[in-house]
Protein backbone atom coordinates (compact mmCIF):
# COMPACT_ATOMS: atom_id res chain seq x y z
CA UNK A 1 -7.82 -12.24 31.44
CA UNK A 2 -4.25 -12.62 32.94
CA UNK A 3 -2.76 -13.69 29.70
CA UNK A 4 -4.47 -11.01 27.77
CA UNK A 5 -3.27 -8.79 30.28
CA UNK A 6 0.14 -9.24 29.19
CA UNK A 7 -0.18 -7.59 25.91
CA UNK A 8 1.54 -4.69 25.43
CA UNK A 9 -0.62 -0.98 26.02
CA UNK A 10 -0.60 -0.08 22.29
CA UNK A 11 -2.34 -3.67 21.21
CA UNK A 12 -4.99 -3.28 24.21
CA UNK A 13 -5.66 -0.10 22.80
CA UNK A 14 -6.51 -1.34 19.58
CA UNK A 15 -8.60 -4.25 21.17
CA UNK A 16 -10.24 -0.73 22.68
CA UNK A 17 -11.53 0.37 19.88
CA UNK A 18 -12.78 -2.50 18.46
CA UNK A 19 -14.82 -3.26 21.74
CA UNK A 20 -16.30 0.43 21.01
CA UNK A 21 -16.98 -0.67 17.58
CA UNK A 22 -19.11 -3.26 18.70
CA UNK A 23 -20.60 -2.04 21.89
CA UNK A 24 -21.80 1.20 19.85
CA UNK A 25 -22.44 0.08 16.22
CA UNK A 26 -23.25 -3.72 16.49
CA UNK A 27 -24.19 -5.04 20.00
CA UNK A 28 -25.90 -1.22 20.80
CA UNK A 29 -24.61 -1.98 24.39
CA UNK A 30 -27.31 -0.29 26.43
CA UNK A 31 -27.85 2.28 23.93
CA UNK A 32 -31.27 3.32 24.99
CA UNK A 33 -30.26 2.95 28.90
CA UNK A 34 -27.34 5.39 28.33
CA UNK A 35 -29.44 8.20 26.13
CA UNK A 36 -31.76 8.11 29.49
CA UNK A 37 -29.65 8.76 31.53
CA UNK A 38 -27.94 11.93 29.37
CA UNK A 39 -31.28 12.93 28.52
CA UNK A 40 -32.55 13.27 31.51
CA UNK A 41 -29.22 14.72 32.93
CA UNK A 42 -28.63 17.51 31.10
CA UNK A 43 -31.74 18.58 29.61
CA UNK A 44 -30.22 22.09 28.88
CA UNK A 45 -28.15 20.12 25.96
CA UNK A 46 -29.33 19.58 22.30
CA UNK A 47 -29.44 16.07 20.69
CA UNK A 48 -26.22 16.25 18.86
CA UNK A 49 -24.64 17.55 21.98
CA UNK A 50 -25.73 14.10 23.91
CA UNK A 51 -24.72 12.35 20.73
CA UNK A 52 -21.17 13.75 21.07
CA UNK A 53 -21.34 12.85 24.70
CA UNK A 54 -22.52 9.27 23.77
CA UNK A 55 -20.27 8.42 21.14
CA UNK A 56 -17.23 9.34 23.29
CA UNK A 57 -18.58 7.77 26.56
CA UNK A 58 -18.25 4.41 24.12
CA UNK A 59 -15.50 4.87 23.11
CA UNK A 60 -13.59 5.54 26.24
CA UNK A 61 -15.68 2.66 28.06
CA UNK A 62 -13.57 0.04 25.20
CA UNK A 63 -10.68 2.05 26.50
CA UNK A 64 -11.82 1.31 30.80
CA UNK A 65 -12.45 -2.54 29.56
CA UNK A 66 -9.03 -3.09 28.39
CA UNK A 67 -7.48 -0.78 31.08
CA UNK A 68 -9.33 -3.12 33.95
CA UNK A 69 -7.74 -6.12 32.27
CA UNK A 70 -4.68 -4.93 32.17
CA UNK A 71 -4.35 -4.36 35.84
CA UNK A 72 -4.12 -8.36 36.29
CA UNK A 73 -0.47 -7.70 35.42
CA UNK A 74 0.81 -4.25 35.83
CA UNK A 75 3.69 -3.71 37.68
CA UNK A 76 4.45 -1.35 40.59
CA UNK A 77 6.33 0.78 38.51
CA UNK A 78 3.73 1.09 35.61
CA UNK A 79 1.18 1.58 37.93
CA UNK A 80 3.13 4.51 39.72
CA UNK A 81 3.52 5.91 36.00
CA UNK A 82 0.10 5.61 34.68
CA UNK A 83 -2.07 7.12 37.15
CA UNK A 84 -0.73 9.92 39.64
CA UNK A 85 -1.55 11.48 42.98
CA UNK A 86 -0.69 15.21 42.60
CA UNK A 87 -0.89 16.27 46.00
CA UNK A 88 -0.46 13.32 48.48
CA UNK A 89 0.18 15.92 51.27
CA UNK A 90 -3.34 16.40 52.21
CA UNK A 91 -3.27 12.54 53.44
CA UNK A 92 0.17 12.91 54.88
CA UNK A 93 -1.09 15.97 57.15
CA UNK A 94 -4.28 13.86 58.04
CA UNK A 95 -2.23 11.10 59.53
CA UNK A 96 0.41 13.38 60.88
CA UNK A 97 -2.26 14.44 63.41
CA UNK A 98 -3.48 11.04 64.08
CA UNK A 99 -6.89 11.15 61.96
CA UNK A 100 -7.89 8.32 59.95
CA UNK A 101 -9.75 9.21 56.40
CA UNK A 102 -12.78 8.30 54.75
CA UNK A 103 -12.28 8.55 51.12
CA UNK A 104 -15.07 9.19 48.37
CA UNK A 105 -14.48 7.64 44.67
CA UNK A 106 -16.77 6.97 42.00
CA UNK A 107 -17.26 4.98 38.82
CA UNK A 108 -15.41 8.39 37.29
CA UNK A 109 -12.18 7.64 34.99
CA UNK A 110 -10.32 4.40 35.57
CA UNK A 111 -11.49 3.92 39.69
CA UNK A 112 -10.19 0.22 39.50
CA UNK A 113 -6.40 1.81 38.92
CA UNK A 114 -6.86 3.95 41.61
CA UNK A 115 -7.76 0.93 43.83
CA UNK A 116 -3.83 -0.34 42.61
CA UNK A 117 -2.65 2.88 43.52
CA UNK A 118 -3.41 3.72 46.80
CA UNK A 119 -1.48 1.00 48.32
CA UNK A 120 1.37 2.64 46.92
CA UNK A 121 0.60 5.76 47.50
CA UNK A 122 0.89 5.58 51.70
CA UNK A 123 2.43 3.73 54.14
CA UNK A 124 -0.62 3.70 56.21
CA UNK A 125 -3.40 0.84 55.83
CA UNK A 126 -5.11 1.48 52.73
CA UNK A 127 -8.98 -0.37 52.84
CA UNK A 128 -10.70 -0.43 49.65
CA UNK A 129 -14.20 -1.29 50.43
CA UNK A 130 -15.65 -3.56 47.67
CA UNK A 131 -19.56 -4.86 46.80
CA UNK A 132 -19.08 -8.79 46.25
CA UNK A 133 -19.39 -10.03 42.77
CA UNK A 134 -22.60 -12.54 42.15
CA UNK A 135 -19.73 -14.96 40.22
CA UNK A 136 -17.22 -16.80 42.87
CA UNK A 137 -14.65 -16.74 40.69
CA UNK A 138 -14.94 -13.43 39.07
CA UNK A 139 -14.85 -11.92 43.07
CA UNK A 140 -12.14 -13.55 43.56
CA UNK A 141 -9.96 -12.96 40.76
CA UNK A 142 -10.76 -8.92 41.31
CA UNK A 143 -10.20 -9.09 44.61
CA UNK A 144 -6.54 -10.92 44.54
CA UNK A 145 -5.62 -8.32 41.44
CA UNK A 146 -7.46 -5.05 43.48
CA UNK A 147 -5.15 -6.25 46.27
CA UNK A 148 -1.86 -6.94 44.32
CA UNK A 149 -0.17 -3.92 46.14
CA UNK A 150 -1.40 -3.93 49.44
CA UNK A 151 -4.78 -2.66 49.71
CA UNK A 152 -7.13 -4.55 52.08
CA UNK A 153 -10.44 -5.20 50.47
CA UNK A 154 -13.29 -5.33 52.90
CA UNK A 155 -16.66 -6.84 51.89
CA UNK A 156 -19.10 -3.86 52.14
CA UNK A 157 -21.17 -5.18 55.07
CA UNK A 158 -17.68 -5.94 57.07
CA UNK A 159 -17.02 -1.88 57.14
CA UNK A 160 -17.48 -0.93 60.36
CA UNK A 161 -15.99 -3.72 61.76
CA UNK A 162 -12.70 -3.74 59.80
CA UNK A 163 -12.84 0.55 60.75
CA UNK A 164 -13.18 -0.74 64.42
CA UNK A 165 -10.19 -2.97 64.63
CA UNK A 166 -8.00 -0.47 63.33
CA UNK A 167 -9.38 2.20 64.72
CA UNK A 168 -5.60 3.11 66.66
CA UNK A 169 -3.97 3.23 63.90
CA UNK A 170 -4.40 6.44 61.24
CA UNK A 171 -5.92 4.80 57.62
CA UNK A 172 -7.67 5.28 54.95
CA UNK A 173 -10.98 3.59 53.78
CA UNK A 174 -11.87 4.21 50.39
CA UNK A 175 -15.85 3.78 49.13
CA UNK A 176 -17.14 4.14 46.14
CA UNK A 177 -20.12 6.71 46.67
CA UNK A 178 -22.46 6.38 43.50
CA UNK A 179 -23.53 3.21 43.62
CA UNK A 180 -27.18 2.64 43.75
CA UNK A 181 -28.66 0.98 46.77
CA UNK A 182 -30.61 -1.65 46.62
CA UNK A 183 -34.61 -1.35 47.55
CA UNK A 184 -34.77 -2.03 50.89
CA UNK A 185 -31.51 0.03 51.48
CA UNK A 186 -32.67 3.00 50.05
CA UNK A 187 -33.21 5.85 52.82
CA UNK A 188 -31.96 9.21 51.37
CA UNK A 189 -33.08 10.58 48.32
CA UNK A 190 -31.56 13.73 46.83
CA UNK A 191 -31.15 15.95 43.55
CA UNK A 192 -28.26 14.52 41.41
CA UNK A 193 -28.30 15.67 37.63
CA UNK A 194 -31.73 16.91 37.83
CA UNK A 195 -32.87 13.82 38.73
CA UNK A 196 -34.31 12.48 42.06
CA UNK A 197 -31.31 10.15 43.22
CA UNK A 198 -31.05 7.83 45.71
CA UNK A 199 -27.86 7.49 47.56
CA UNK A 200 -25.66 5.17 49.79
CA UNK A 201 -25.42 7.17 53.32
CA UNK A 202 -22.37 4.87 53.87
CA UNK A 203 -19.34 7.94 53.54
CA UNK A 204 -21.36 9.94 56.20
CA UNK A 205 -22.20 7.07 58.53
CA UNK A 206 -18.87 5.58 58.88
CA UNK A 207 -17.21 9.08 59.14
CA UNK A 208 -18.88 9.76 61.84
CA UNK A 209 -19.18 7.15 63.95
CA UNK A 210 -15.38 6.90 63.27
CA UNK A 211 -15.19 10.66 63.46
CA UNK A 212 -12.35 10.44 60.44
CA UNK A 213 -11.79 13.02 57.91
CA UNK A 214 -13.51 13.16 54.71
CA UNK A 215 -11.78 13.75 51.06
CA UNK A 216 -13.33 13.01 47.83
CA UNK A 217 -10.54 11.28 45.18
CA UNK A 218 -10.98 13.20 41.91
CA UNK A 219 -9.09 10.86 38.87
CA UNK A 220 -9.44 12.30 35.95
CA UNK A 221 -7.88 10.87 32.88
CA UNK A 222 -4.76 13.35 31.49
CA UNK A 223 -4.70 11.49 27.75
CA UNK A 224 -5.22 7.30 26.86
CA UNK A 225 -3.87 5.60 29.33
CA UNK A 226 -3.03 8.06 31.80
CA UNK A 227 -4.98 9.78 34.98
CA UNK A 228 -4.09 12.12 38.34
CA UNK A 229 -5.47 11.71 41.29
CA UNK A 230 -6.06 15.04 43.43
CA UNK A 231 -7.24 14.51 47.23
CA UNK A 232 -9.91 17.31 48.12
CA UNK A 233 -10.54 17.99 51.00
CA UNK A 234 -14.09 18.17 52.08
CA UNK A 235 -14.43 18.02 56.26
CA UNK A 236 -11.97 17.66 58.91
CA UNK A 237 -13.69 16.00 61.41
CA UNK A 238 -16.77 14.60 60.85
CA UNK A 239 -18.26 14.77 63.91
CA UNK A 240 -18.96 18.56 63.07
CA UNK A 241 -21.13 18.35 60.45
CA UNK A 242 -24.94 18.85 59.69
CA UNK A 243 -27.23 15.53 59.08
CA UNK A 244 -26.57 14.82 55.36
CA UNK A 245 -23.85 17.68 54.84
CA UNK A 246 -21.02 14.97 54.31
CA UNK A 247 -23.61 13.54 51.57
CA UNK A 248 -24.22 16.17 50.05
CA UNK A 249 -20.73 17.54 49.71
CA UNK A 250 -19.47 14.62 47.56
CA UNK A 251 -22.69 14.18 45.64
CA UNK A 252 -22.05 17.88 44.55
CA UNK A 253 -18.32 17.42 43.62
CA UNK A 254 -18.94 14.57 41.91
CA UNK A 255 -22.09 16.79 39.85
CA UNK A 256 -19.32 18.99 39.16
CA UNK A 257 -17.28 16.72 37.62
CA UNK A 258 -19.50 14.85 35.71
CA UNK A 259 -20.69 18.18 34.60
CA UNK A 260 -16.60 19.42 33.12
CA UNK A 261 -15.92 16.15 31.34
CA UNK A 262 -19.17 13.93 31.30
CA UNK A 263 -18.18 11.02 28.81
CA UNK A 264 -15.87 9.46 31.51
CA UNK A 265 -18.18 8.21 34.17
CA UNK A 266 -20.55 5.27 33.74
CA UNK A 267 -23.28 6.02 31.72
CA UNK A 268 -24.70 2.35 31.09
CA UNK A 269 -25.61 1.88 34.65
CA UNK A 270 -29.14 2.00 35.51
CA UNK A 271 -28.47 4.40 38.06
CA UNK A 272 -31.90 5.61 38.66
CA UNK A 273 -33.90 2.73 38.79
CA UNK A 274 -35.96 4.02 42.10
CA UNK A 275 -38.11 7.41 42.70
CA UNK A 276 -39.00 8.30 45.47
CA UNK A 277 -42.71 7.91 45.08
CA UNK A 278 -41.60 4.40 44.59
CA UNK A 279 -40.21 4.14 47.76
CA UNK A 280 -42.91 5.22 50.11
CA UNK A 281 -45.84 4.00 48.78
């Protein structure tokens, strides 16, 4: 991966489309999984609408899959080029006033380059909380490349206890908030898509206990190759909110976004594998 990594932008992107030539038209990568899910999503859209969607989600997932390779090699300075934070100020004014944040990010756009990012985006301790790989040497190559520019990566179930040691010091803990929990971790269901959804209470938990702030990190790709990040704010101190309310907040922004540009979050994930009814029967 490291050596293939080294290839120039414009060759990866031709290795791109090739891998969307043979996810789509040969292999039929999780064809059916991915019509589900669209299906099922936006049932307000005709069937050559979700075809458009489809075909383009392909083709900019051969577009991710080179992207995440080439991260094993990027430097600094094409990392500060290819993916920008538009208004860094709103985590500057955070730790000004001595608040750590808790950062929402999803499998939206290229999430892996905004892990490289955002330890050179602040000064501050940037933790990028990660869910360990089932191959040894696949976690470990992703975590020594998600790490490459000083980003701590904490092992999911080490959170609250890497939160807790720094806990005097203003950071910012980034989680990715759409993953799907696993069965016996499921203990929120709530309407994502128009679909039943279970979700990771993980944001909310830690933001309060920590009482931190809360922002969601919108990337959204600009053209091939290129992304911003902008830092919404979404609660100021956590300790104010409603049960759920943090939850909900960044479930709905991230509906939103989905909803503007769908083809660029991850469509061939089985994200709704549970119902409810499943759950508590």
């Amino acid at each position: 991966m490291y050596l293939i990594s080294l290839l120039p932008f414009w060759f990866l992107y031709l290795i791109g489309d090739m891998i969307f030539l043979l996810l789509y038209y040969v292999i039929r990568y999780r064809r059916k999984v991915v019509w589900t899910n669209l299906r099922n999503s936006f049932p307000e859209k005709s069937d050559t609408e979700l075809k458009v969607i489809e075909r383009k989600y392909f083709r900019y997932l051969g577009e991710l899959i080179v992207e995440i390779v080439k991260m094993f090699s990027m430097s600094a300075d094409q990392v500060k080029k290819h993916i920008v934070p538009v208004n860094k100020e709103v985590l500057d004014g955070y730790f000004n006033e001595g608040k750590s944040i808790i950062g929402a990010v999803a499998h939206y756009g290229n999430w892996e380059w905004g892990c490289l990012r955002l330890g050179l985006t602040t000064e501050r301790r940037g933790i990028v909380v990660y869910k360990e790989l089932s191959n040894p040497v696949f976690d470990n190559a992703f975590k020594k490349a998600r790490s490459r520019f000083g980003a701590m990566l904490v092992e999911m179930r080490q959170t609250l206890r890497a939160m807790i040691t720094y806990k005097n010091e203003p950071s910012i803990s980034m989680l990715v908030s759409d993953q799907t929990p696993v069965r016996h971790e499921i203990h929120y269901f709530t309407e994502f898509l128009h679909q039943q959804t279970s979700v990771f209470l993980g944001v909310e938990k830690l933001a309060k206990m920590m009482n931190t702030a809360v922002v969601y990190c919108d990337i959204r790709r600009v053209k091939r190759g290129y992304y911003k990040c902008t830092f919404v704010p979404l609660f100021d101190e956590a300790k104010n909110t409603a049960e759920h309310e943090i939850t909900l907040a960044h479930v709905h922004y991230l509906e939103k976004v989905i909803r503007e540009e769908p083809q660029y979050w991850l469509w061939s994930h089985k994200r709704w594998k549970f119902k409810p009814e499943d759950i508590h029967r």
